[in-house]
N, C-alpha and C. Protein backbone atom coordinates (compact mmCIF):
# COMPACT_ATOMS: atom_id res chain seq x y z
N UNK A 1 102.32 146.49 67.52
CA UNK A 1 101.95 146.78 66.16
C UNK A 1 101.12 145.61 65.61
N UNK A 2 100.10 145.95 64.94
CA UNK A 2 98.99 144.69 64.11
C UNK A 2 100.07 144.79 62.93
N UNK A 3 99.72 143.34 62.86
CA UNK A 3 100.11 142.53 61.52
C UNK A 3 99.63 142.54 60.75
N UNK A 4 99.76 142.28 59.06
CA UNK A 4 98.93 142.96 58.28
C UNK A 4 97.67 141.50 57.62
N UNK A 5 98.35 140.24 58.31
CA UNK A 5 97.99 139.25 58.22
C UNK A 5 96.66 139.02 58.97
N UNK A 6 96.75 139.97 60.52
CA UNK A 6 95.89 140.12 61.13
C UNK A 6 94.53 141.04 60.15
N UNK A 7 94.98 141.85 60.15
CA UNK A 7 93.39 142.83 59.33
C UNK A 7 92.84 142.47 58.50
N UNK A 8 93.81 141.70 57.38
CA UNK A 8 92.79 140.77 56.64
C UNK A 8 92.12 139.81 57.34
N UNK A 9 92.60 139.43 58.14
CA UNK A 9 91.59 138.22 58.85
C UNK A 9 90.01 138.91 59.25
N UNK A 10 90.58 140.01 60.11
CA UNK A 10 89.64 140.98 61.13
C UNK A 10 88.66 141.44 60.02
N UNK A 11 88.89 141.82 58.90
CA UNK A 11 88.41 142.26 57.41
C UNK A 11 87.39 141.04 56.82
N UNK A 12 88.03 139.95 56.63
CA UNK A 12 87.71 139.18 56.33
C UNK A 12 86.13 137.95 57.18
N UNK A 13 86.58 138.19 58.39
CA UNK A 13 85.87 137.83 58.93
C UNK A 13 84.16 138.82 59.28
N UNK A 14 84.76 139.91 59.23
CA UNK A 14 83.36 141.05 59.27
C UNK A 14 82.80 141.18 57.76
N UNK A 15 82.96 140.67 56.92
CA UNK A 15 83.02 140.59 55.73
C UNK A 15 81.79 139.11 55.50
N UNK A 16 82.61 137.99 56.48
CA UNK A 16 81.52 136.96 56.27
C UNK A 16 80.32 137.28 57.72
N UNK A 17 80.85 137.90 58.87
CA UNK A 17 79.24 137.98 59.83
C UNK A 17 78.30 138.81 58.72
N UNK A 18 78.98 139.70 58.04
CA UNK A 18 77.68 140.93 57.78
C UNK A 18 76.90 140.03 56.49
N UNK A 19 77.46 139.20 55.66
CA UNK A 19 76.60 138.21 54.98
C UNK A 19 76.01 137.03 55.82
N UNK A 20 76.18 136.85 56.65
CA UNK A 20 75.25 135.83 57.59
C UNK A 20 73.61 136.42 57.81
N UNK A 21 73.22 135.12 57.41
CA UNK A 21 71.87 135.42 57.35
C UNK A 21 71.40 135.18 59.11
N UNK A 22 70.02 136.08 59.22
CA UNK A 22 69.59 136.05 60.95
C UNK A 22 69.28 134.84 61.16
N UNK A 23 69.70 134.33 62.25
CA UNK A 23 69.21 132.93 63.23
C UNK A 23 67.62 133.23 63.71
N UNK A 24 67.28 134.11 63.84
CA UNK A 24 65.55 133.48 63.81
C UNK A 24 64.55 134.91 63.32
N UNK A 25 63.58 134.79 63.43
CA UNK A 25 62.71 135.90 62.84
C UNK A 25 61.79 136.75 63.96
N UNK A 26 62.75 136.81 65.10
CA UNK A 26 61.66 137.12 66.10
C UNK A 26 60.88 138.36 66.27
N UNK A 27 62.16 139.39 65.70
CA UNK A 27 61.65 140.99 65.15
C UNK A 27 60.44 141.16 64.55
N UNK A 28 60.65 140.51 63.12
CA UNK A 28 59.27 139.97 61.96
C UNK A 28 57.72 139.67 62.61
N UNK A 29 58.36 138.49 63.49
CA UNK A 29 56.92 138.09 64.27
C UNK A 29 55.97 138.88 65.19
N UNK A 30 57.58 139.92 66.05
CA UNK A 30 56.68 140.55 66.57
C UNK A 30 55.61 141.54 65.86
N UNK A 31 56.54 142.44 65.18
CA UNK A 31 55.76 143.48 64.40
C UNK A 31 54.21 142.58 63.46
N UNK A 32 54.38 141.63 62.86
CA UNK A 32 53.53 140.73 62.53
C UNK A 32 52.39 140.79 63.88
N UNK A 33 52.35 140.48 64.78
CA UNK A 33 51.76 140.32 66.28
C UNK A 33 51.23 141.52 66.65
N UNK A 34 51.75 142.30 66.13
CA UNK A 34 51.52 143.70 66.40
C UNK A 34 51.72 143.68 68.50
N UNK A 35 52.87 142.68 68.98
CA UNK A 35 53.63 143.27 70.13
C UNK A 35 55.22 143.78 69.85
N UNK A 36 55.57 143.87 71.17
CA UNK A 36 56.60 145.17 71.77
C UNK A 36 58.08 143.99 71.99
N UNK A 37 58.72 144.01 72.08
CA UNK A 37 60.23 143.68 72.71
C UNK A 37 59.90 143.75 73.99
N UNK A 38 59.44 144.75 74.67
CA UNK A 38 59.14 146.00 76.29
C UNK A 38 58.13 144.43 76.70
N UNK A 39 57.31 144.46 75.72
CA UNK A 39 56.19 143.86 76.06
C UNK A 39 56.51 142.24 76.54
N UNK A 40 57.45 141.30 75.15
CA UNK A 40 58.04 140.46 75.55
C UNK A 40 58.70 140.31 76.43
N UNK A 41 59.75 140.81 77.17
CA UNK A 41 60.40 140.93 78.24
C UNK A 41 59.54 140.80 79.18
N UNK A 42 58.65 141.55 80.00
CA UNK A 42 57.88 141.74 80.65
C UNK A 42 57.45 140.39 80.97
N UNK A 43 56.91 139.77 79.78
CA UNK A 43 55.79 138.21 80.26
C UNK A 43 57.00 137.15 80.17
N UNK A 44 58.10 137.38 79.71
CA UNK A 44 59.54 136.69 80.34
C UNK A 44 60.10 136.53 81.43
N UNK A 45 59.90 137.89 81.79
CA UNK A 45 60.59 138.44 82.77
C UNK A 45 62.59 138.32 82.92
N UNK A 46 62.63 138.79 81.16
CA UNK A 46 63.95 139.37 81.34
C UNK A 46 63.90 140.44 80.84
N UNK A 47 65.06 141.09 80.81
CA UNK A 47 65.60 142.56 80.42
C UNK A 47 64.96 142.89 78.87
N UNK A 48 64.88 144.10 79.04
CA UNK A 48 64.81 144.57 77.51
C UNK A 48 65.83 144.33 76.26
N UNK A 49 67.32 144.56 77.26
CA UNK A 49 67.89 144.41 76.53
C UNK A 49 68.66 142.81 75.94
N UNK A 50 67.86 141.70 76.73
CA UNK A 50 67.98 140.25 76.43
C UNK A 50 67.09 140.43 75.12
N UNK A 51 66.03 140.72 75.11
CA UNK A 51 65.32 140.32 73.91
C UNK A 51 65.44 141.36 73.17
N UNK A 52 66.16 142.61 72.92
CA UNK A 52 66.77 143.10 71.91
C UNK A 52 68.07 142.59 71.17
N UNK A 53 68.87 142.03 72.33
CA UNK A 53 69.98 140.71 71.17
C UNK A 53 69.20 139.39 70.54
N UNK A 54 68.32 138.99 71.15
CA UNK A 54 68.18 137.97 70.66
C UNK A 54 66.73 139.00 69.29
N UNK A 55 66.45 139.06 69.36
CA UNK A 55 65.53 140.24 67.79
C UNK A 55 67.26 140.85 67.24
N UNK A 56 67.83 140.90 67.24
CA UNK A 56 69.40 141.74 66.82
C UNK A 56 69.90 140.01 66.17
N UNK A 57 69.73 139.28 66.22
CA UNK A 57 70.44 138.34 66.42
C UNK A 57 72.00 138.12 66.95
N UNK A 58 72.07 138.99 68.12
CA UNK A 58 73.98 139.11 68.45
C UNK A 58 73.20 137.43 69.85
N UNK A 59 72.36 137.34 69.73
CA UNK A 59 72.41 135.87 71.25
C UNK A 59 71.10 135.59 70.41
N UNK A 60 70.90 134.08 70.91
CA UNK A 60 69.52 133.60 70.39
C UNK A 60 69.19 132.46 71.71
N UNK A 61 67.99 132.54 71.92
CA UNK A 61 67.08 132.34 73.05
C UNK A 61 67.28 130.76 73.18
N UNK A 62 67.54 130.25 74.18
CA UNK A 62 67.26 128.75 74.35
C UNK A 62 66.15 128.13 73.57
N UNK A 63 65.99 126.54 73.39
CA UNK A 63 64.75 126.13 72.61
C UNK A 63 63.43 126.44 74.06
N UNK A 64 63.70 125.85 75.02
CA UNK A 64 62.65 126.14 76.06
C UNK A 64 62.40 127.76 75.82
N UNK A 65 62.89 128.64 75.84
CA UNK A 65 62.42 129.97 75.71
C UNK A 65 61.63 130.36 74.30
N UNK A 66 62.24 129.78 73.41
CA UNK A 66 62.04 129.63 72.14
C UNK A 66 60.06 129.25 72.31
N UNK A 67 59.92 128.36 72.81
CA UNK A 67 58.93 127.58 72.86
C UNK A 67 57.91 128.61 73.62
N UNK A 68 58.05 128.93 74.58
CA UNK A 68 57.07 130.20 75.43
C UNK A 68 57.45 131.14 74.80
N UNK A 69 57.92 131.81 73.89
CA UNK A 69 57.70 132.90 72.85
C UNK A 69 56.59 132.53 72.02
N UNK A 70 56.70 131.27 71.48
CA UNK A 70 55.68 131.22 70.34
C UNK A 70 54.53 130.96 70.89
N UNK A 71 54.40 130.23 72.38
CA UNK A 71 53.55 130.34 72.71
C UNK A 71 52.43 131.56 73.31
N UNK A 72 53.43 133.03 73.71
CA UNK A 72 53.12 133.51 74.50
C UNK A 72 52.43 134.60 73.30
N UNK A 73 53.24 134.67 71.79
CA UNK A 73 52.86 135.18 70.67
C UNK A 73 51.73 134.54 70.11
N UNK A 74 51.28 133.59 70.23
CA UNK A 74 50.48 132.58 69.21
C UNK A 74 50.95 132.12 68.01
N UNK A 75 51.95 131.91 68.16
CA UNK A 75 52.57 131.07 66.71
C UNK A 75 53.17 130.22 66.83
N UNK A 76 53.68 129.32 65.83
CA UNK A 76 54.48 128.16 65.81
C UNK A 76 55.54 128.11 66.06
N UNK A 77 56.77 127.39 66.73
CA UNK A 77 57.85 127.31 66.57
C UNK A 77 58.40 127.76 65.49
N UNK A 78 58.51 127.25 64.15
CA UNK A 78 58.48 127.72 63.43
C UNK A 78 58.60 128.40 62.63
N UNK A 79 57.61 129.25 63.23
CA UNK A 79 57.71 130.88 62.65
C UNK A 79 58.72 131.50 62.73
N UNK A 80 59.46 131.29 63.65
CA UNK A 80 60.54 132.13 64.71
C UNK A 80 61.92 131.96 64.35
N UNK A 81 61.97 130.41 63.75
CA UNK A 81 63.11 129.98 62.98
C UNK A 81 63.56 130.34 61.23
N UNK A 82 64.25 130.90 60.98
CA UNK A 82 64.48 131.06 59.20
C UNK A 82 64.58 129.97 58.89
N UNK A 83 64.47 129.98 57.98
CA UNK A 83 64.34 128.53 56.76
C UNK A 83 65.82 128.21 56.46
């Protein structure tokens, strides 16, 4: 049986992820870029679904990866990071 101590927590805690603001803007940039996720992956050479968590923000990309994104986009570091 859950505790009732527990669901507030479980409550509580989905309560503060869904106000967490995104760890980077990589979605933004792309559509900005006018490229693909499909497309990123590809010149990565990981999965689609790696660079759909990290655009989701549920994982976020190493700084070295970080760095050949913006490069591979034409933008700044930067860009990619929220303020």
């Amino acid at each position: 049986m859950i505790s009732h101590s527990f669901i507030i927590f479980a409550l509580d805690f989905n309560i503060i992820k869904m106000n967490e603001r995104p760890l980077n803007r990589l979605k933004v940039v792309l559509v900005e870029n006018q490229k693909t996720s499909k497309w990123l992956a590809e010149q990565l050479g990981v999965s689609a679904v790696t660079v759909s968590k990290w655009c989701t923000n549920m994982h976020q990309p190493d700084l070295q990866t970080l760095a050949k994104i913006a490069e591979l986009i034409g933008c700044d570091k930067r860009e990619l990071i929220t303020e």
